[in-house]
C-alpha atoms as a PDB file:
ATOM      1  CA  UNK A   1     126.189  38.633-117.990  1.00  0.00           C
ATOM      2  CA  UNK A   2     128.933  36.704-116.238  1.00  0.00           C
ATOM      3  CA  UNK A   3     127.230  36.012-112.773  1.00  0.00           C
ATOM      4  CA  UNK A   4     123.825  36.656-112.891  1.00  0.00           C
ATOM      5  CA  UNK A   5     122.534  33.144-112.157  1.00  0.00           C
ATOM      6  CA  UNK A   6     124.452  33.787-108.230  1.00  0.00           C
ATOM      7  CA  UNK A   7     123.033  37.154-108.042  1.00  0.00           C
ATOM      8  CA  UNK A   8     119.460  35.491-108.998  1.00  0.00           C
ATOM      9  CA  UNK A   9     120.185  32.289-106.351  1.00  0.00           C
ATOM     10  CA  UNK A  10     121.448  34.815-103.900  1.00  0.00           C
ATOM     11  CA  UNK A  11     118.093  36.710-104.464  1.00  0.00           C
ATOM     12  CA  UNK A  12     115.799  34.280-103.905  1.00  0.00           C
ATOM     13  CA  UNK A  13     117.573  32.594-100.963  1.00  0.00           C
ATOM     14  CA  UNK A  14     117.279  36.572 -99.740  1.00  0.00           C
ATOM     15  CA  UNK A  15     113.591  36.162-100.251  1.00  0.00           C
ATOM     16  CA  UNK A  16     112.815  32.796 -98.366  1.00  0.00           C
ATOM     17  CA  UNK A  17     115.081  34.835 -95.101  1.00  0.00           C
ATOM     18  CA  UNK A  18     113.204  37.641 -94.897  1.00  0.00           C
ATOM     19  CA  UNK A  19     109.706  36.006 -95.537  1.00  0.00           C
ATOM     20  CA  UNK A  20     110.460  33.426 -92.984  1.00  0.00           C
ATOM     21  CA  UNK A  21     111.002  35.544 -90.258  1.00  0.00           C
ATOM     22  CA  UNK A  22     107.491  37.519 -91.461  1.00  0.00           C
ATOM     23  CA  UNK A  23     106.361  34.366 -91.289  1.00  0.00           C
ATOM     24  CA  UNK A  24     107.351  34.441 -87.649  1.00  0.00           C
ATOM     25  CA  UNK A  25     105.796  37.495 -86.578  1.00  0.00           C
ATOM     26  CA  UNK A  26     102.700  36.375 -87.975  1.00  0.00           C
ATOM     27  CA  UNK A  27     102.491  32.936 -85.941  1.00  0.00           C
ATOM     28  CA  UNK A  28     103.657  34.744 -82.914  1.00  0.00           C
ATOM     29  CA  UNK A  29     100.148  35.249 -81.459  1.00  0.00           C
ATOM     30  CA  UNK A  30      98.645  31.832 -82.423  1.00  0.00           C
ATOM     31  CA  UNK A  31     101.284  29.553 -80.802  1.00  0.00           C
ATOM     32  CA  UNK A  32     104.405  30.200 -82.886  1.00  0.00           C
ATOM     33  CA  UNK A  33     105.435  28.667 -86.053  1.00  0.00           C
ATOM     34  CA  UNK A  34     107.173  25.685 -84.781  1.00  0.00           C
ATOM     35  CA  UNK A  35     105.797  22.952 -83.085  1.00  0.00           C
ATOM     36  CA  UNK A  36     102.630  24.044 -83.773  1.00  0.00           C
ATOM     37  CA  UNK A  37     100.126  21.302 -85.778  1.00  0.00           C
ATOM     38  CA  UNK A  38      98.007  24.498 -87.101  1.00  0.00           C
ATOM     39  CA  UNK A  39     101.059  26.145 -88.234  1.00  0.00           C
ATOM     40  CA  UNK A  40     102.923  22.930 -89.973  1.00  0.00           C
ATOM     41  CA  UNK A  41     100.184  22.082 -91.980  1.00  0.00           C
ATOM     42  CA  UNK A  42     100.048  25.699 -93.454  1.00  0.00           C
ATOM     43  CA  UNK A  43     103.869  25.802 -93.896  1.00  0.00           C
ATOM     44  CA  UNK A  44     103.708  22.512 -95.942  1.00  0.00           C
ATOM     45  CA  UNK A  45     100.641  23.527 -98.168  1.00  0.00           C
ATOM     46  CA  UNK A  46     101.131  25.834-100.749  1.00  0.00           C
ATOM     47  CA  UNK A  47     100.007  28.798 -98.652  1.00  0.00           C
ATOM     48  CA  UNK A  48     103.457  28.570 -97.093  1.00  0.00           C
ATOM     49  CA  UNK A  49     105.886  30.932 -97.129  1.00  0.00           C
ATOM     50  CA  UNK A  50     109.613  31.435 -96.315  1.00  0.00           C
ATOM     51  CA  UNK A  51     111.735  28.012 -94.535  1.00  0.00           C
ATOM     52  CA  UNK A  52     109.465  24.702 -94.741  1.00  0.00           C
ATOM     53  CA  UNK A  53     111.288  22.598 -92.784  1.00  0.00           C
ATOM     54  CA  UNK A  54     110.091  20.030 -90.855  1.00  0.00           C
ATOM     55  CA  UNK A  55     111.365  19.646 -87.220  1.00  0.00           C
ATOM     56  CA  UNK A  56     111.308  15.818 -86.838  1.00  0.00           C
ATOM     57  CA  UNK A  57     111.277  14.304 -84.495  1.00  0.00           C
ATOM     58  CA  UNK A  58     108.978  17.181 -82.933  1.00  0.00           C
ATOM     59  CA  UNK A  59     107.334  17.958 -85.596  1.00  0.00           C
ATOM     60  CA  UNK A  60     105.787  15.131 -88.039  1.00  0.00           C
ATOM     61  CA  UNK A  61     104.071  15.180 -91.469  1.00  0.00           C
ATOM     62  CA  UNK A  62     100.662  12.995 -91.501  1.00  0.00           C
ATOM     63  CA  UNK A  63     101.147   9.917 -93.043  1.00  0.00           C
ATOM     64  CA  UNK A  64      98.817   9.188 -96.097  1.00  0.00           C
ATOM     65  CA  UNK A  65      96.450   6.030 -95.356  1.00  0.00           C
ATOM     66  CA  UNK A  66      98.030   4.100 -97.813  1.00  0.00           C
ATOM     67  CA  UNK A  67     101.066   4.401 -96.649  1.00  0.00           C
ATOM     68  CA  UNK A  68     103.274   0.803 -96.104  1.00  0.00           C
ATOM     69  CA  UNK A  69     105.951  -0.430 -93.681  1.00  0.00           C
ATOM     70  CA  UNK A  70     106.210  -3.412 -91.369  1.00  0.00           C
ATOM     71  CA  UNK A  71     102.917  -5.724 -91.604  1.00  0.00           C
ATOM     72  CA  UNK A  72     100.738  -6.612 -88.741  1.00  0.00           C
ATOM     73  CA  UNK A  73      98.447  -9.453 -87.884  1.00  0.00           C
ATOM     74  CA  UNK A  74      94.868  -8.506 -87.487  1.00  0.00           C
ATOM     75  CA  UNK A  75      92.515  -9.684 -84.303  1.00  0.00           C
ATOM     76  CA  UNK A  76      88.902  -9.295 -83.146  1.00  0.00           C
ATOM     77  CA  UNK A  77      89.193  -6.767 -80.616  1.00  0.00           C
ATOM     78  CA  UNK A  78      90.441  -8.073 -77.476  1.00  0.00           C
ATOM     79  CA  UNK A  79      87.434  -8.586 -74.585  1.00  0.00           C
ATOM     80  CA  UNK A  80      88.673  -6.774 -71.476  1.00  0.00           C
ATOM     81  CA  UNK A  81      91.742  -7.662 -69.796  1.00  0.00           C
ATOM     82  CA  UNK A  82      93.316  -9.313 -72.068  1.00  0.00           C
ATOM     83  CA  UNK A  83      96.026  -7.435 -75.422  1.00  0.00           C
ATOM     84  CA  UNK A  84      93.989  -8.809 -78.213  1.00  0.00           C
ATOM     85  CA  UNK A  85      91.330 -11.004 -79.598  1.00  0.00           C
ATOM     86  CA  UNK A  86      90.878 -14.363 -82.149  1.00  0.00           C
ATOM     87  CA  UNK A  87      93.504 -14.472 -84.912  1.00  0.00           C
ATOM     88  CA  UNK A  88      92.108 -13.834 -88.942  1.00  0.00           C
ATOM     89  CA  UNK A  89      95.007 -15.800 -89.160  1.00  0.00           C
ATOM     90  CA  UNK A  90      94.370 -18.955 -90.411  1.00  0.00           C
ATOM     91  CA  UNK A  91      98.465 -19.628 -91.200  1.00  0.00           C
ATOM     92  CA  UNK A  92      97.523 -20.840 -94.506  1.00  0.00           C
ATOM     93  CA  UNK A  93     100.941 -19.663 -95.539  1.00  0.00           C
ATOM     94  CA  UNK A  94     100.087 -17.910 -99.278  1.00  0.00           C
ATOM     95  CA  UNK A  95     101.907 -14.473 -97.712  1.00  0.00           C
ATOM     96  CA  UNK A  96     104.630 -16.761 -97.063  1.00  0.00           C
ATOM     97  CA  UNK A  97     104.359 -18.087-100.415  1.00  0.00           C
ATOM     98  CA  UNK A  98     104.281 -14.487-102.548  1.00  0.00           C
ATOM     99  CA  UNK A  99     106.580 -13.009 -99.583  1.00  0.00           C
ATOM    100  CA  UNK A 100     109.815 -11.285-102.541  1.00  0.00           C
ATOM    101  CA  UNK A 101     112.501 -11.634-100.037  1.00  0.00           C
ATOM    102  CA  UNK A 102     111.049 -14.799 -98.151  1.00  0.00           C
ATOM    103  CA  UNK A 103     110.763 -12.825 -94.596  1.00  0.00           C
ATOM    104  CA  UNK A 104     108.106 -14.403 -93.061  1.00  0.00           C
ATOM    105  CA  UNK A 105     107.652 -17.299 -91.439  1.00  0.00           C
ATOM    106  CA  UNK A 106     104.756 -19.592 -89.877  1.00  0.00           C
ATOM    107  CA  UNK A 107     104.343 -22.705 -88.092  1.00  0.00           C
ATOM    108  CA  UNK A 108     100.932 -23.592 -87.959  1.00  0.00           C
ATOM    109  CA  UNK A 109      98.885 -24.616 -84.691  1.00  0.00           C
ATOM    110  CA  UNK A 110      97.703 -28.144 -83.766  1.00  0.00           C
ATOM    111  CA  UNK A 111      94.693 -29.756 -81.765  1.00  0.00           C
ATOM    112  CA  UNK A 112      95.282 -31.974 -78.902  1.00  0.00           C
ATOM    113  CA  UNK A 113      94.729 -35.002 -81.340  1.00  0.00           C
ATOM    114  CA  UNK A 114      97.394 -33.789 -83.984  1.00  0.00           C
ATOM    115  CA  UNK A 115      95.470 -32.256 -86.272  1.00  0.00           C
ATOM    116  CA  UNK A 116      95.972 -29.372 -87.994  1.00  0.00           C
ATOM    117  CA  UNK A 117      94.712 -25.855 -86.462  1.00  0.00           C
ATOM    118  CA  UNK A 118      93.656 -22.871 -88.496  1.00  0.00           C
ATOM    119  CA  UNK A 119      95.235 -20.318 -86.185  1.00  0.00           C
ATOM    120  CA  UNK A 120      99.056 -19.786 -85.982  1.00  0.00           C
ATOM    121  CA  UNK A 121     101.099 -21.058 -83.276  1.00  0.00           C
ATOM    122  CA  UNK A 122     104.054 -18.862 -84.443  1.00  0.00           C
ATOM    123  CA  UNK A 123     104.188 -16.341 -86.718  1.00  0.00           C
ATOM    124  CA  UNK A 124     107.963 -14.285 -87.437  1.00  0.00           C
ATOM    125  CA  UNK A 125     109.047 -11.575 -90.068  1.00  0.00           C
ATOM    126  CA  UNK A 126     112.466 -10.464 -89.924  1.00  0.00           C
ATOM    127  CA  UNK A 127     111.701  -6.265 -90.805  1.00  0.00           C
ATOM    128  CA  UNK A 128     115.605  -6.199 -91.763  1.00  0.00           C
ATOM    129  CA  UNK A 129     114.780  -8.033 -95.168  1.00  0.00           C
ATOM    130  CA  UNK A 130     111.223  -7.231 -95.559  1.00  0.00           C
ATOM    131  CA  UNK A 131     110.887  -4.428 -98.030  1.00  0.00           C
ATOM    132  CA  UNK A 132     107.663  -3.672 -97.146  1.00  0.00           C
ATOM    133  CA  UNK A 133     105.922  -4.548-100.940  1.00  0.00           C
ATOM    134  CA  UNK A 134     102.160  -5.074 -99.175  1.00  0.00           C
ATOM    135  CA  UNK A 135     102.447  -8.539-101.284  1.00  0.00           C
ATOM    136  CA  UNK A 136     101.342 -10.483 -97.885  1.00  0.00           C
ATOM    137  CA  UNK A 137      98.476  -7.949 -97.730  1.00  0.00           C
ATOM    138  CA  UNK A 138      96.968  -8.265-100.988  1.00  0.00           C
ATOM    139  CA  UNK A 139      97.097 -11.962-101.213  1.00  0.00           C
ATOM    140  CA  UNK A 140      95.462 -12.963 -97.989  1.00  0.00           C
ATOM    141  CA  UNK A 141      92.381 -13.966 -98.297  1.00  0.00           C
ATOM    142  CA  UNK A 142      90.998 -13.583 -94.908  1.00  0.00           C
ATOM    143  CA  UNK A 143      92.284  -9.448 -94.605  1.00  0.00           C
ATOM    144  CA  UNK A 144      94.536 -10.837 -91.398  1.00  0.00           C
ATOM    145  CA  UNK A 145      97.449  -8.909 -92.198  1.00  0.00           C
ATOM    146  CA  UNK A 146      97.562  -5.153 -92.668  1.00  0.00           C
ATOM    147  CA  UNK A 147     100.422  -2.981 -93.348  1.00  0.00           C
ATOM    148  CA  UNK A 148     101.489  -0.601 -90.258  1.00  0.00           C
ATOM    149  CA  UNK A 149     102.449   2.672 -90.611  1.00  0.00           C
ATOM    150  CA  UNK A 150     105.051   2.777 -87.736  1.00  0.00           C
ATOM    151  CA  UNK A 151     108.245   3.658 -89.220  1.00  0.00           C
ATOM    152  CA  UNK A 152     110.613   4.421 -86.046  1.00  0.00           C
ATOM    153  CA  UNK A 153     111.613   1.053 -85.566  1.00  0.00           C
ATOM    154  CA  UNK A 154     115.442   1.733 -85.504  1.00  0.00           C
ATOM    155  CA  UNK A 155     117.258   0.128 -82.629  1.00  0.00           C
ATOM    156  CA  UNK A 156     120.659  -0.858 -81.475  1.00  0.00           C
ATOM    157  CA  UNK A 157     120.044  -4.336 -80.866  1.00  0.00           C
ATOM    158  CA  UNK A 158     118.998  -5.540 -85.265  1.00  0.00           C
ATOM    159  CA  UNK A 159     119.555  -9.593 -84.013  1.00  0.00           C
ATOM    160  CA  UNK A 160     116.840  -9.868 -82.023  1.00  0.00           C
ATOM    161  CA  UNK A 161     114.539  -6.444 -81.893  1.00  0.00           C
ATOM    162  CA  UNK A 162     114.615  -6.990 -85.747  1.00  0.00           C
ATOM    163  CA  UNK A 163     112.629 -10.104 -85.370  1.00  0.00           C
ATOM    164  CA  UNK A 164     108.811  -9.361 -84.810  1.00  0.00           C
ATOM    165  CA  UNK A 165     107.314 -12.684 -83.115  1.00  0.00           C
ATOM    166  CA  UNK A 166     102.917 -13.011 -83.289  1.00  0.00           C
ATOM    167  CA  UNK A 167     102.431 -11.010 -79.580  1.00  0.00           C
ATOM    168  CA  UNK A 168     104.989  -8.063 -81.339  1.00  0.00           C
ATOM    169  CA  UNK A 169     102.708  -8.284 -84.731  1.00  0.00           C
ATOM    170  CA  UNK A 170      98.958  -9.246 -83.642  1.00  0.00           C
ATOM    171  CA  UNK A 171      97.268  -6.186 -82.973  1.00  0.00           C
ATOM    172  CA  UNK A 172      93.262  -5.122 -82.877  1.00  0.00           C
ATOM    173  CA  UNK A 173      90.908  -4.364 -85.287  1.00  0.00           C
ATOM    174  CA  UNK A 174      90.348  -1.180 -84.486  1.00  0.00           C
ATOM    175  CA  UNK A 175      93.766  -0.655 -84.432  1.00  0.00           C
ATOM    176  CA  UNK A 176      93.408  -0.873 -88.387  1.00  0.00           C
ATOM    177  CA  UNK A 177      90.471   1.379 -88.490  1.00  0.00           C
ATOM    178  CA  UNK A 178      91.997   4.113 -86.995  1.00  0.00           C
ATOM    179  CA  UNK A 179      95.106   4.056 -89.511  1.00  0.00           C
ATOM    180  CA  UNK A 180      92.903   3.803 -92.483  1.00  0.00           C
ATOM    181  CA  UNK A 181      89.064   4.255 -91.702  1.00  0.00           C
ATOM    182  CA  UNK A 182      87.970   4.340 -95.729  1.00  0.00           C
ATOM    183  CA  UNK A 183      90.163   1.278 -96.532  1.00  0.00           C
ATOM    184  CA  UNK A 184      89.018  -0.692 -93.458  1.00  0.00           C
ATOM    185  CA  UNK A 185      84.772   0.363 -94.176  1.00  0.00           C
ATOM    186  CA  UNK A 186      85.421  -0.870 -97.827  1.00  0.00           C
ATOM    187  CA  UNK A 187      86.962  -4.170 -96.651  1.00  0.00           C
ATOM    188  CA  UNK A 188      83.680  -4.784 -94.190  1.00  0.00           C
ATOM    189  CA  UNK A 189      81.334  -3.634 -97.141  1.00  0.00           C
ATOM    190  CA  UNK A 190      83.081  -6.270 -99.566  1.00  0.00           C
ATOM    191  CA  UNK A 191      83.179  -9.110 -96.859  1.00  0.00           C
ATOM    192  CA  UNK A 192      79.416  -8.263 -96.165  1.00  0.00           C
ATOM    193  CA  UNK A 193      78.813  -8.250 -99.804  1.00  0.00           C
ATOM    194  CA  UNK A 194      79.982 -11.280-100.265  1.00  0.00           C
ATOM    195  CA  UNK A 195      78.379 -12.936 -97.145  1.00  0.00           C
ATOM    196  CA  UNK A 196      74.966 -11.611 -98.290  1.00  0.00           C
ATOM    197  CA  UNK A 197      75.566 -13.306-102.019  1.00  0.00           C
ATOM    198  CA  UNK A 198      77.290 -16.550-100.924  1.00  0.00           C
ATOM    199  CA  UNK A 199      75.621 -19.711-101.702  1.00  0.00           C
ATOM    200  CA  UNK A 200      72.772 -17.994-104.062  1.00  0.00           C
ATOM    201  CA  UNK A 201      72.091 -19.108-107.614  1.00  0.00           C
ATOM    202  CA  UNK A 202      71.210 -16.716-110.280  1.00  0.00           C
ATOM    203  CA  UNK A 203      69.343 -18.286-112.656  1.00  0.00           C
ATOM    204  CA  UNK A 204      69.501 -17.183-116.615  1.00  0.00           C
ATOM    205  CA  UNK A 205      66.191 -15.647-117.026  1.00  0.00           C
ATOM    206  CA  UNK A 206      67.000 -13.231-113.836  1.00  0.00           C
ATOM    207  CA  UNK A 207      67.597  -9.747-115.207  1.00  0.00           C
ATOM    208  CA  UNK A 208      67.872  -8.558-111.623  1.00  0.00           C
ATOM    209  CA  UNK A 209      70.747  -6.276-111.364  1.00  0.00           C
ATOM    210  CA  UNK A 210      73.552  -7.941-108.640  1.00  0.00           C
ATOM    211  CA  UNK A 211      74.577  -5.827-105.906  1.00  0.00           C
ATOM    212  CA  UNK A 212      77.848  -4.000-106.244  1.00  0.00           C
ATOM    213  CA  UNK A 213      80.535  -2.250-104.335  1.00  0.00           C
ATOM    214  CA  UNK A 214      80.486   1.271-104.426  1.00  0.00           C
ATOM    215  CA  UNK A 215      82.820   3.183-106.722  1.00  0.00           C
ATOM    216  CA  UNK A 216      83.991   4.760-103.532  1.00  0.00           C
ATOM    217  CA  UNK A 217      84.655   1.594-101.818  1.00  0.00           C
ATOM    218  CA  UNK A 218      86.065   0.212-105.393  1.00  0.00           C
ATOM    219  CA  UNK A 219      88.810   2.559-105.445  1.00  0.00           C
ATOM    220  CA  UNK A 220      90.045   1.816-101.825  1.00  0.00           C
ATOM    221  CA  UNK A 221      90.500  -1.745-102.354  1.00  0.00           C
ATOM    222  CA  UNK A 222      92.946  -4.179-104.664  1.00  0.00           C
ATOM    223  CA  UNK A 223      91.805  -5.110-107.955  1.00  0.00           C
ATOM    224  CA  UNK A 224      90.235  -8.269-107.696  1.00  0.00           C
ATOM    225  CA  UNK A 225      88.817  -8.951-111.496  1.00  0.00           C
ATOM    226  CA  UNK A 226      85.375  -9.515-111.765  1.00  0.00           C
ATOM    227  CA  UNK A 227      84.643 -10.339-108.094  1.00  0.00           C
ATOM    228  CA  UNK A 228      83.863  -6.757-107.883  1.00  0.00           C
END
């Protein structure tokens, strides 16, 4: 029949109207609908009925852990008084080196007699070109730099707000662990892993089984091969 498929659309937009505003009634007596954390995270699980829109920028979805946008230098948390703590940093420049775009660059410290310093003295990536890959993150071997998940970044000013300098991207340690708590207790279980094994020989008659990661903590991290 000519027209069905509009009276069918036409039906089920019919549906999601009236539902939304039962919807409504319902939420009325627990803090409405809208703006309402309790309420968003039913409306976006599949318990949800009627309109599902999200009301940014009031209203946010959580972002997943693994979630990547503009990377971030990682620091010992800072004593008190001062922003933050010893770079991981050592600017050996490999996320430089694997950097896709070539966004990032470093210009490595020096001590008062000239030589060279394992801490950056400047450290830039332009977030205009990076396109946030999490290259820089896999490759370093030190775990200095994380990706963020702070995505509002938009500004007026893109020739010099664009340009994130070492104060803009160093930030804590527990800064990290509070944006992705399994990914960050992995990393310390595989750095204390491989503390605990370094510099031990394991002779060929030793049937001793090695110690491992977790499968838990396995599935958090980057494939590394056999190291794990």
């Amino acid at each position: 029949m000519y027209g069905l498929g509009i009276l069918r659309g036409m039906a089920v937009t019919a549906k999601h109207f009236i539902e939304t505003y039962i919807d409504d009634i319902k939420w009325m007596s627990r803090g409405g609908r809208y703006y309402n954390d309790e309420a968003l995270s039913v409306r976006q699980s599949l318990k949800g009925t009627g309109a599902i829109t999200v009301n940014y920028p009031e209203e946010k979805l959580p972002t997943p852990e693994r979630f990547r946008f503009v990377p971030f230098l990682v620091t010992d948390d800072p004593p008190p008084g001062q922003m933050w703590g010893h770079d991981w940093c050592t600017s050996c420049g490999i996320c430089a080196k694997v950097c896709p775009p070539q966004c990032i660059w470093i210009v490595r410290g020096k001590l008062p007699n000239g030589r060279p310093k394992p801490e950056p003295e400047e450290f830039y990536i332009d977030i205009d070109i990076c396109m946030n890959c999490g290259y820089c993150s896999e490759f370093c071997p030190f775990d200095a730099i994380k990706m963020d998940h702070d995505y509002e970044l938009a500004s007026y000013d893109r020739t010099s707000a664009h340009i994130h300098d070492k104060a803009r991207l160093s930030k804590p340690l527990s800064y990290w662990r509070e944006l992705a708590p399994q990914k960050s207790a992995a990393e310390e279980a595989a750095r204390e892993l491989k503390a605990s094994t370094k510099g031990k020989r394991r002779s060929n008659d030793d049937d001793t089984p090695q110690p491992t990661l977790s499968e838990e903590h396995q599935q958090d991290l980057y494939y590394q091969g056999a190291y794990y």
